[in-house]
Each structure stands twice: as structure tokens, then as C-alpha cells.
ModelCIF file with pLDDT and N, C-alpha, C, O atoms, coordinates in Angstrom:
data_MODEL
#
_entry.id   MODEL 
#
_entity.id                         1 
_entity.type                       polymer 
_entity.pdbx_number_of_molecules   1 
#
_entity_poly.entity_id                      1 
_entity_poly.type                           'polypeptide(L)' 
_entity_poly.nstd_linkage                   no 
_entity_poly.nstd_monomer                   no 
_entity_poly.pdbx_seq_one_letter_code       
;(UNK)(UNK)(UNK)(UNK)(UNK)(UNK)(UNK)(UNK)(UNK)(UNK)(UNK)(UNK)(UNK)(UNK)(UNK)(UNK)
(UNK)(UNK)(UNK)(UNK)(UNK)(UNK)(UNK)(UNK)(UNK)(UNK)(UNK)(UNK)(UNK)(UNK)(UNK)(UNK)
(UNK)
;
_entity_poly.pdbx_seq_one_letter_code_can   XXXXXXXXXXXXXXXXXXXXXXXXXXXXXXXXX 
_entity_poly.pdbx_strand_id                 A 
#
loop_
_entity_poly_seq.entity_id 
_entity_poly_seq.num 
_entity_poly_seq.mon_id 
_entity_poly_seq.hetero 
1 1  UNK n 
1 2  UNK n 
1 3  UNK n 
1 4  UNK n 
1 5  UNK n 
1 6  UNK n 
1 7  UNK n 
1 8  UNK n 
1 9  UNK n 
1 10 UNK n 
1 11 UNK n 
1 12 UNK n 
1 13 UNK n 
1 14 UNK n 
1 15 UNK n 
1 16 UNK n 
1 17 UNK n 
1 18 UNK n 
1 19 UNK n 
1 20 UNK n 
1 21 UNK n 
1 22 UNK n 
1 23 UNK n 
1 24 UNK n 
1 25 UNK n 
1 26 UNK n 
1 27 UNK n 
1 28 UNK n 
1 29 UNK n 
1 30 UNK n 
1 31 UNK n 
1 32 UNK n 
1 33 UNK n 
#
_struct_asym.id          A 
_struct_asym.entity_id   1 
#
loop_
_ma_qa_metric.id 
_ma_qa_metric.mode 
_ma_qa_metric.name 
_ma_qa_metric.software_group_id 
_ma_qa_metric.type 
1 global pLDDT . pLDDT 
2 local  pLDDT . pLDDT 
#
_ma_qa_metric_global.metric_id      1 
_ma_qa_metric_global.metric_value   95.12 
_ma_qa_metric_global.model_id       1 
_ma_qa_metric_global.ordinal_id     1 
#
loop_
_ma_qa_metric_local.label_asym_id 
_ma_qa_metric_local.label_comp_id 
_ma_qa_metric_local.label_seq_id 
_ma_qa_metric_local.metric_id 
_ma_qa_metric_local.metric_value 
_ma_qa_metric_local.model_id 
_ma_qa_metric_local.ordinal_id 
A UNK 1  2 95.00 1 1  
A UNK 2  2 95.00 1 2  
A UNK 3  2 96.00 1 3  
A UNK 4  2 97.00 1 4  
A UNK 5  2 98.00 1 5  
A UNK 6  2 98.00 1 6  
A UNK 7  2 98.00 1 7  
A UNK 8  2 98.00 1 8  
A UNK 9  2 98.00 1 9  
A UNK 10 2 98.00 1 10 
A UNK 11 2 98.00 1 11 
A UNK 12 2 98.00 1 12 
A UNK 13 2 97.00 1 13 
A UNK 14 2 96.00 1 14 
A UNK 15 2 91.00 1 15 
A UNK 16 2 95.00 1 16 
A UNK 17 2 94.00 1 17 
A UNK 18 2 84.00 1 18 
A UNK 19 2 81.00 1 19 
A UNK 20 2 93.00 1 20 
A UNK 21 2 96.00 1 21 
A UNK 22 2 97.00 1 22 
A UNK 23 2 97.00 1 23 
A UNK 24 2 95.00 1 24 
A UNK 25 2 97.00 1 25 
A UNK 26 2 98.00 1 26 
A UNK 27 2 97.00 1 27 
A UNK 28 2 95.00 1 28 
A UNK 29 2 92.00 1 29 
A UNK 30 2 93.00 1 30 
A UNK 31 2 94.00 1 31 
A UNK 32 2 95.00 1 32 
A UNK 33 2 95.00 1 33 
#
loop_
_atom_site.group_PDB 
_atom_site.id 
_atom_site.type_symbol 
_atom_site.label_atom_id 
_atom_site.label_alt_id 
_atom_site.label_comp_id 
_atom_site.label_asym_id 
_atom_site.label_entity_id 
_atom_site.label_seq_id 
_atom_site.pdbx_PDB_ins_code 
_atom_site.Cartn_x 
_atom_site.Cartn_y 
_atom_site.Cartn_z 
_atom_site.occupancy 
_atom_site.B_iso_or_equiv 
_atom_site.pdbx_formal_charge 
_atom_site.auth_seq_id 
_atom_site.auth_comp_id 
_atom_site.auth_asym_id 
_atom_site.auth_atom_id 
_atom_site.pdbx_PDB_model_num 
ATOM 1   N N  . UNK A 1 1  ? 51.622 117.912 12.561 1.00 95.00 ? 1  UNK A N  1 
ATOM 2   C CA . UNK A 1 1  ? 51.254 117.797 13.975 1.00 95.00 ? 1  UNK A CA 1 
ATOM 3   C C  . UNK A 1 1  ? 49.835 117.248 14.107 1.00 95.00 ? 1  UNK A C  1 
ATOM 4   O O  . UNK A 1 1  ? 49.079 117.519 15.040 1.00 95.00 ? 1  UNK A O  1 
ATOM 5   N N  . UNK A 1 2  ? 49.574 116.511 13.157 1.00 95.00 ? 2  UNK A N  1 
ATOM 6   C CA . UNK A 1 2  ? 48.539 115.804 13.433 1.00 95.00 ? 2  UNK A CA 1 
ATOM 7   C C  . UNK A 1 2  ? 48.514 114.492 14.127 1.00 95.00 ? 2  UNK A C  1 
ATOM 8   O O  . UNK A 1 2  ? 49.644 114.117 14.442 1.00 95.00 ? 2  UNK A O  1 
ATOM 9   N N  . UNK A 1 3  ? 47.403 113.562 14.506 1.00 96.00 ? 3  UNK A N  1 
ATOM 10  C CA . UNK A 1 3  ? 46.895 112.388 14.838 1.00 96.00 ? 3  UNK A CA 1 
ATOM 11  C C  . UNK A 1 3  ? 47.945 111.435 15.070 1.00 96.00 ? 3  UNK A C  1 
ATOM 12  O O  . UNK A 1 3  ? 48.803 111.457 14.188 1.00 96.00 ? 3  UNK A O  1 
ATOM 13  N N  . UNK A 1 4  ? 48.100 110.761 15.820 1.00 97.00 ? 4  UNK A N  1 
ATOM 14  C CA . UNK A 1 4  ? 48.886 109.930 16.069 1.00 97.00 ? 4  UNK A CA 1 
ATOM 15  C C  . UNK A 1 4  ? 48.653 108.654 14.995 1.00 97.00 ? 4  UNK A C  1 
ATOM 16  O O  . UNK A 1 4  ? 47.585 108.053 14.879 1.00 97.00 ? 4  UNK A O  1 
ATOM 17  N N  . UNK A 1 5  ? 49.585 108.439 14.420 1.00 98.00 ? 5  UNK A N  1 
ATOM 18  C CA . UNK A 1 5  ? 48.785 107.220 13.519 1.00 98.00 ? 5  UNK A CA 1 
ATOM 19  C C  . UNK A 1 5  ? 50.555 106.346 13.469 1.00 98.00 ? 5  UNK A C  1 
ATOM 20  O O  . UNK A 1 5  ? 51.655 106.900 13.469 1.00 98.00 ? 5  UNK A O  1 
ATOM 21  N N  . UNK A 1 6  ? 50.252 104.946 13.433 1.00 98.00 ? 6  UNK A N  1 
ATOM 22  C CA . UNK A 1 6  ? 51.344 104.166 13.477 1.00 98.00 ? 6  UNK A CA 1 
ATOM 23  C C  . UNK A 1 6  ? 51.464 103.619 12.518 1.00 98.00 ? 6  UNK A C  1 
ATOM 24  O O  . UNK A 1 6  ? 50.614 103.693 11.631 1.00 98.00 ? 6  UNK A O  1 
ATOM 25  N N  . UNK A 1 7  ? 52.841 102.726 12.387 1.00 98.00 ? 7  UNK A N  1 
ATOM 26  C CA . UNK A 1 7  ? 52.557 101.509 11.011 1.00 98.00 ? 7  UNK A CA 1 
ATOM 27  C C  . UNK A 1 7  ? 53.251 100.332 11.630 1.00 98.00 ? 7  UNK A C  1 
ATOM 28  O O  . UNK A 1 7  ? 54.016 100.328 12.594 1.00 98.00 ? 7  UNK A O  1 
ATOM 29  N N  . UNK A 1 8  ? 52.684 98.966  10.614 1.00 98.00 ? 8  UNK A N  1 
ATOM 30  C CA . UNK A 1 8  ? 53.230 98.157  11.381 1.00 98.00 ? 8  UNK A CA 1 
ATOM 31  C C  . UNK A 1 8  ? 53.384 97.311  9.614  1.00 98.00 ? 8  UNK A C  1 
ATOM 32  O O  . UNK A 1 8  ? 52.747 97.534  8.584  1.00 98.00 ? 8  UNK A O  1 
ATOM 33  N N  . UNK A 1 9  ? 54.431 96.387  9.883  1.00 98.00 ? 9  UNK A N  1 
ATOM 34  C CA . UNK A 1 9  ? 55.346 95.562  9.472  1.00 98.00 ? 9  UNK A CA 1 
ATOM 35  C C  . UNK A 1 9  ? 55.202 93.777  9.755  1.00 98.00 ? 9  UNK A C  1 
ATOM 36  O O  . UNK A 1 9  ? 56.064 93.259  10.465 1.00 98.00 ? 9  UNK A O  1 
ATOM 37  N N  . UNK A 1 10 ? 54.409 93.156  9.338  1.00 98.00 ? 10 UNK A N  1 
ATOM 38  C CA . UNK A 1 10 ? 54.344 91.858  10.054 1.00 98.00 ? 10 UNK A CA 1 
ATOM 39  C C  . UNK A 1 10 ? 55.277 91.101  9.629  1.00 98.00 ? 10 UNK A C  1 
ATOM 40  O O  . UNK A 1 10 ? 55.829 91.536  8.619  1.00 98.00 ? 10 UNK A O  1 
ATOM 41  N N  . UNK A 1 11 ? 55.702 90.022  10.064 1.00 98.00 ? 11 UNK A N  1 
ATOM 42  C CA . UNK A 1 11 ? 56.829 89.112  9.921  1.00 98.00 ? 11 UNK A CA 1 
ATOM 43  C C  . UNK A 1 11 ? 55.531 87.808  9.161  1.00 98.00 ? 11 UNK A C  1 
ATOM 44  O O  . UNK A 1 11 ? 54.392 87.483  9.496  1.00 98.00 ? 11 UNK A O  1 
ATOM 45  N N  . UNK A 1 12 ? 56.519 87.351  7.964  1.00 98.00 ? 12 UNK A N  1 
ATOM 46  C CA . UNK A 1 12 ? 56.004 85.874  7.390  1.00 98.00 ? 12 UNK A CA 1 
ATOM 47  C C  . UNK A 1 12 ? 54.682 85.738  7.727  1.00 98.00 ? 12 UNK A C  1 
ATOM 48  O O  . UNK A 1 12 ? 54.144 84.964  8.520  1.00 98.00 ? 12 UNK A O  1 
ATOM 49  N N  . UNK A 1 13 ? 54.002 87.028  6.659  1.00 97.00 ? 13 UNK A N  1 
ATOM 50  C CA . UNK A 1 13 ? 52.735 86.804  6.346  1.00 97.00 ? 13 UNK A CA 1 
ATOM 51  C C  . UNK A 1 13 ? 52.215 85.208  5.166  1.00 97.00 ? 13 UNK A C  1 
ATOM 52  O O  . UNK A 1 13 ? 51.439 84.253  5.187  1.00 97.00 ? 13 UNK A O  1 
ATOM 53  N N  . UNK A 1 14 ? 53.130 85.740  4.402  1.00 96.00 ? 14 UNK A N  1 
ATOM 54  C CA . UNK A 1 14 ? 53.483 84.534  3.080  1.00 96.00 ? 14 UNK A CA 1 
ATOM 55  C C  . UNK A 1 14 ? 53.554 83.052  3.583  1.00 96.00 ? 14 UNK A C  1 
ATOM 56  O O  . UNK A 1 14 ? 53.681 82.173  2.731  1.00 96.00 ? 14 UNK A O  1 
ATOM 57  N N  . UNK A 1 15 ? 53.487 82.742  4.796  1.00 91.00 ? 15 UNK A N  1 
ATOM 58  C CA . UNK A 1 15 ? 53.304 81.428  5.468  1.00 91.00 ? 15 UNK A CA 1 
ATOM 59  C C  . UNK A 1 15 ? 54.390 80.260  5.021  1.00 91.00 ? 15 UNK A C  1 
ATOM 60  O O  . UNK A 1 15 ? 54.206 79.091  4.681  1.00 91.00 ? 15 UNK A O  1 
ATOM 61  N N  . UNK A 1 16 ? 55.876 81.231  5.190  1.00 95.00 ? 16 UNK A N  1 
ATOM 62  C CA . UNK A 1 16 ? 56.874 80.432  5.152  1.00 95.00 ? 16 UNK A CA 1 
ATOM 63  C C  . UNK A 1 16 ? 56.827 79.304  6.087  1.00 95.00 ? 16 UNK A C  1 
ATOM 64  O O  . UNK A 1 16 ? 57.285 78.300  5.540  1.00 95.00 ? 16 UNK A O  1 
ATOM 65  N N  . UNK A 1 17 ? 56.428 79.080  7.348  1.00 94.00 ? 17 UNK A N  1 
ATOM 66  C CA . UNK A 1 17 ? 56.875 78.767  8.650  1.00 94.00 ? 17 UNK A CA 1 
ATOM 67  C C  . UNK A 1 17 ? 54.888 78.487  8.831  1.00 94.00 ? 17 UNK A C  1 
ATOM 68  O O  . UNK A 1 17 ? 54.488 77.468  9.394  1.00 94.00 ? 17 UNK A O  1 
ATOM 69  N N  . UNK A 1 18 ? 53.842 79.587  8.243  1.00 84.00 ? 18 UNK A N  1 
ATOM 70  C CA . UNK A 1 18 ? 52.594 79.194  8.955  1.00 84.00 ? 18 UNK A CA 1 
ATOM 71  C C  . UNK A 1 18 ? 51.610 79.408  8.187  1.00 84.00 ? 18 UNK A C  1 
ATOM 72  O O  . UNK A 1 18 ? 51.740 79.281  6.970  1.00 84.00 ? 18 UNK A O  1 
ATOM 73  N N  . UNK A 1 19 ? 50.366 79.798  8.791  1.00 81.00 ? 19 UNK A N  1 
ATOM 74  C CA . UNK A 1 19 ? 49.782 80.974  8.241  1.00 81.00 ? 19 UNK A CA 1 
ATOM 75  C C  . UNK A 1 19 ? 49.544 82.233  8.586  1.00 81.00 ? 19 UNK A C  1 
ATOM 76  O O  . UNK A 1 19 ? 48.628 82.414  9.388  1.00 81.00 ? 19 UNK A O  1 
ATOM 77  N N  . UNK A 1 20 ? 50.344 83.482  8.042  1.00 93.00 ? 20 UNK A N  1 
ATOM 78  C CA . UNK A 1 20 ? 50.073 84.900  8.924  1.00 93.00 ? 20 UNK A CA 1 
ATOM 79  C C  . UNK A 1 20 ? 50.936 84.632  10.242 1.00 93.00 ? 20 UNK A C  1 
ATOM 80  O O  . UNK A 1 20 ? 50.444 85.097  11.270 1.00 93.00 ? 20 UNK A O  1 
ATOM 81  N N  . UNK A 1 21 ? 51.985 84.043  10.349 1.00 96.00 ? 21 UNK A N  1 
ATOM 82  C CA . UNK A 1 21 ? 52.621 83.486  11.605 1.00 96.00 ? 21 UNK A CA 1 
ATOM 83  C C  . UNK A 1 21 ? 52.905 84.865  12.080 1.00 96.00 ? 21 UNK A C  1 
ATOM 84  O O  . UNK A 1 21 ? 52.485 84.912  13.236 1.00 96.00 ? 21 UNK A O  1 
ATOM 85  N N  . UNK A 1 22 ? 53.596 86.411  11.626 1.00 97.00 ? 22 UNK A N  1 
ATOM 86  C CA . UNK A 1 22 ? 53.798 87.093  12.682 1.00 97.00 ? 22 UNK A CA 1 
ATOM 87  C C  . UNK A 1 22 ? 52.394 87.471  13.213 1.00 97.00 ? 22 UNK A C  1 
ATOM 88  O O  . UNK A 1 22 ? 52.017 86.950  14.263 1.00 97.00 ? 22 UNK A O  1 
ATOM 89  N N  . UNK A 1 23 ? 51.744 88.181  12.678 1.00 97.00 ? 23 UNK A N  1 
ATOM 90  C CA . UNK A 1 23 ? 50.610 89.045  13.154 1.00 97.00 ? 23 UNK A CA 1 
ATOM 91  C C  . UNK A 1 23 ? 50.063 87.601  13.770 1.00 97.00 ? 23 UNK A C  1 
ATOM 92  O O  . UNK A 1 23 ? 50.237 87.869  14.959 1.00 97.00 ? 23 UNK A O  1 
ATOM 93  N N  . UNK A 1 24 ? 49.579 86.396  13.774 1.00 95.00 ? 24 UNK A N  1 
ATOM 94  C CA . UNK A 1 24 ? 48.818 85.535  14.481 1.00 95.00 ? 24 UNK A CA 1 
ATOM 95  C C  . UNK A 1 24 ? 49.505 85.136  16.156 1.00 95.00 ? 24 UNK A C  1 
ATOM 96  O O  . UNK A 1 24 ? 48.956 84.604  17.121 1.00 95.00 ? 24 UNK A O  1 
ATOM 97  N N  . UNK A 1 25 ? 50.761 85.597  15.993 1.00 97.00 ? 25 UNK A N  1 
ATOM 98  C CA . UNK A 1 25 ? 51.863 85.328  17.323 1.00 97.00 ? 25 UNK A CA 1 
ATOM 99  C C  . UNK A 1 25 ? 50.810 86.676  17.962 1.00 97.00 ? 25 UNK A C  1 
ATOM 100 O O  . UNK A 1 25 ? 49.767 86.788  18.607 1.00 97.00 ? 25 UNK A O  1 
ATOM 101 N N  . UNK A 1 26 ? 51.803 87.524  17.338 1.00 98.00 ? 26 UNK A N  1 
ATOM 102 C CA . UNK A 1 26 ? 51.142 89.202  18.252 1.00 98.00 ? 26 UNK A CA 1 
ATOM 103 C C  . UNK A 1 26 ? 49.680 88.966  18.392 1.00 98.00 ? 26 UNK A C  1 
ATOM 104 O O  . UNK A 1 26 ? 49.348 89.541  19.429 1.00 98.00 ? 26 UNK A O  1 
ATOM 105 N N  . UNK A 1 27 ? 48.827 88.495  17.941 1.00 97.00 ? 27 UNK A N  1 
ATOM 106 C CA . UNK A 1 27 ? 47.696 88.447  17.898 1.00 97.00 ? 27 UNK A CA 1 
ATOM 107 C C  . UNK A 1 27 ? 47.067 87.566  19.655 1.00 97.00 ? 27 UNK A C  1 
ATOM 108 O O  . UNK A 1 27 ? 46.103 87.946  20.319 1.00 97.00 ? 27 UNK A O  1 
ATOM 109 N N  . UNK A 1 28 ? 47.899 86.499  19.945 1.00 95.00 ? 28 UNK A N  1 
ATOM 110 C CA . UNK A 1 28 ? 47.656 85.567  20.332 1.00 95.00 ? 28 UNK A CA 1 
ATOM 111 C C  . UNK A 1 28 ? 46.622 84.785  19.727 1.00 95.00 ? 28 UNK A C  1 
ATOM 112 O O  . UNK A 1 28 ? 45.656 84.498  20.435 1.00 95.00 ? 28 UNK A O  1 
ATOM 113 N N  . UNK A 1 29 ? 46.647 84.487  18.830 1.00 92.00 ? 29 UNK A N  1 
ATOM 114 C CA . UNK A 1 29 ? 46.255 82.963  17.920 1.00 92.00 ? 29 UNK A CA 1 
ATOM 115 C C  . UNK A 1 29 ? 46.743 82.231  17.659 1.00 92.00 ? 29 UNK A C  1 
ATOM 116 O O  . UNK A 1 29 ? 46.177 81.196  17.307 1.00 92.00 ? 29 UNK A O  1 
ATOM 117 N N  . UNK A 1 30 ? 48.196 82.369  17.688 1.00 93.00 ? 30 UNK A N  1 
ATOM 118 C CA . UNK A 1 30 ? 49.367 80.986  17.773 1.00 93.00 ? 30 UNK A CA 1 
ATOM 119 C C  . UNK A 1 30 ? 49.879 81.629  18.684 1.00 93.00 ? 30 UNK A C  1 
ATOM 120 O O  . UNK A 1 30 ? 49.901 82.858  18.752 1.00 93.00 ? 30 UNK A O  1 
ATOM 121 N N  . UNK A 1 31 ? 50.560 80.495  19.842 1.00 94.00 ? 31 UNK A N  1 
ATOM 122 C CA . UNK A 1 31 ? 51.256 80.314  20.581 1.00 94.00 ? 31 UNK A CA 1 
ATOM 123 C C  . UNK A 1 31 ? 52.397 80.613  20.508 1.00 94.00 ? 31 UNK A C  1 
ATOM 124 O O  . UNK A 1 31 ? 52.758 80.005  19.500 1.00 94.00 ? 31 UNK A O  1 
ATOM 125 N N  . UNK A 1 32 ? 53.687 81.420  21.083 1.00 95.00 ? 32 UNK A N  1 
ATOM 126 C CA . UNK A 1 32 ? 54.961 81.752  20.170 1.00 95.00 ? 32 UNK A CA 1 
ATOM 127 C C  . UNK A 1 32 ? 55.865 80.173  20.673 1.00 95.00 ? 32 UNK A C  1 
ATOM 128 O O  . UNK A 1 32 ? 56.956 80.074  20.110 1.00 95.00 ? 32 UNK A O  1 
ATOM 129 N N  . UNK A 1 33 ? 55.560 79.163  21.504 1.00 95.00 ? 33 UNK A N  1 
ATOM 130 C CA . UNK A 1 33 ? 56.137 78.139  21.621 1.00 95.00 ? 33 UNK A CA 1 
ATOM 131 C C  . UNK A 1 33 ? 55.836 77.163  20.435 1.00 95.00 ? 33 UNK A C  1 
ATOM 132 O O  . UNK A 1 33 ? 56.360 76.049  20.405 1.00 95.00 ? 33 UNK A O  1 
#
């Protein structure tokens, strides 16, 4: 019953598609268009 603490999971860090493409979407640093 402690602290609220979360986790997170990013999508195609490995820059299949970018660089850091999920977390830079969520981020707004890339555009998701």
C-alpha cells in the first residue's frame, strides 16, 4: 500500500520505423501523422 508508482512500455525504441518513435510520438516530438 505504498506510493503510486507506474510503468511504462515504449513502442520501437530500436528505431525500426525512427528514432525512439513511440516515446517521441507520446512525447510530442514527432508528429503521429
Amino acid at each position: 500500500d505504498g506510493p503510486p508508482i507506474s510503468v511504462v512500455n515504449f513502442q520501437d525504441e530500436e528505431g525500426r520505423f525512427g528514432v525512439t518513435t513511440g516515446s517521441a510520438i507520446w512525447s510530442g516530438n514527432l508528429p503521429a501523422d
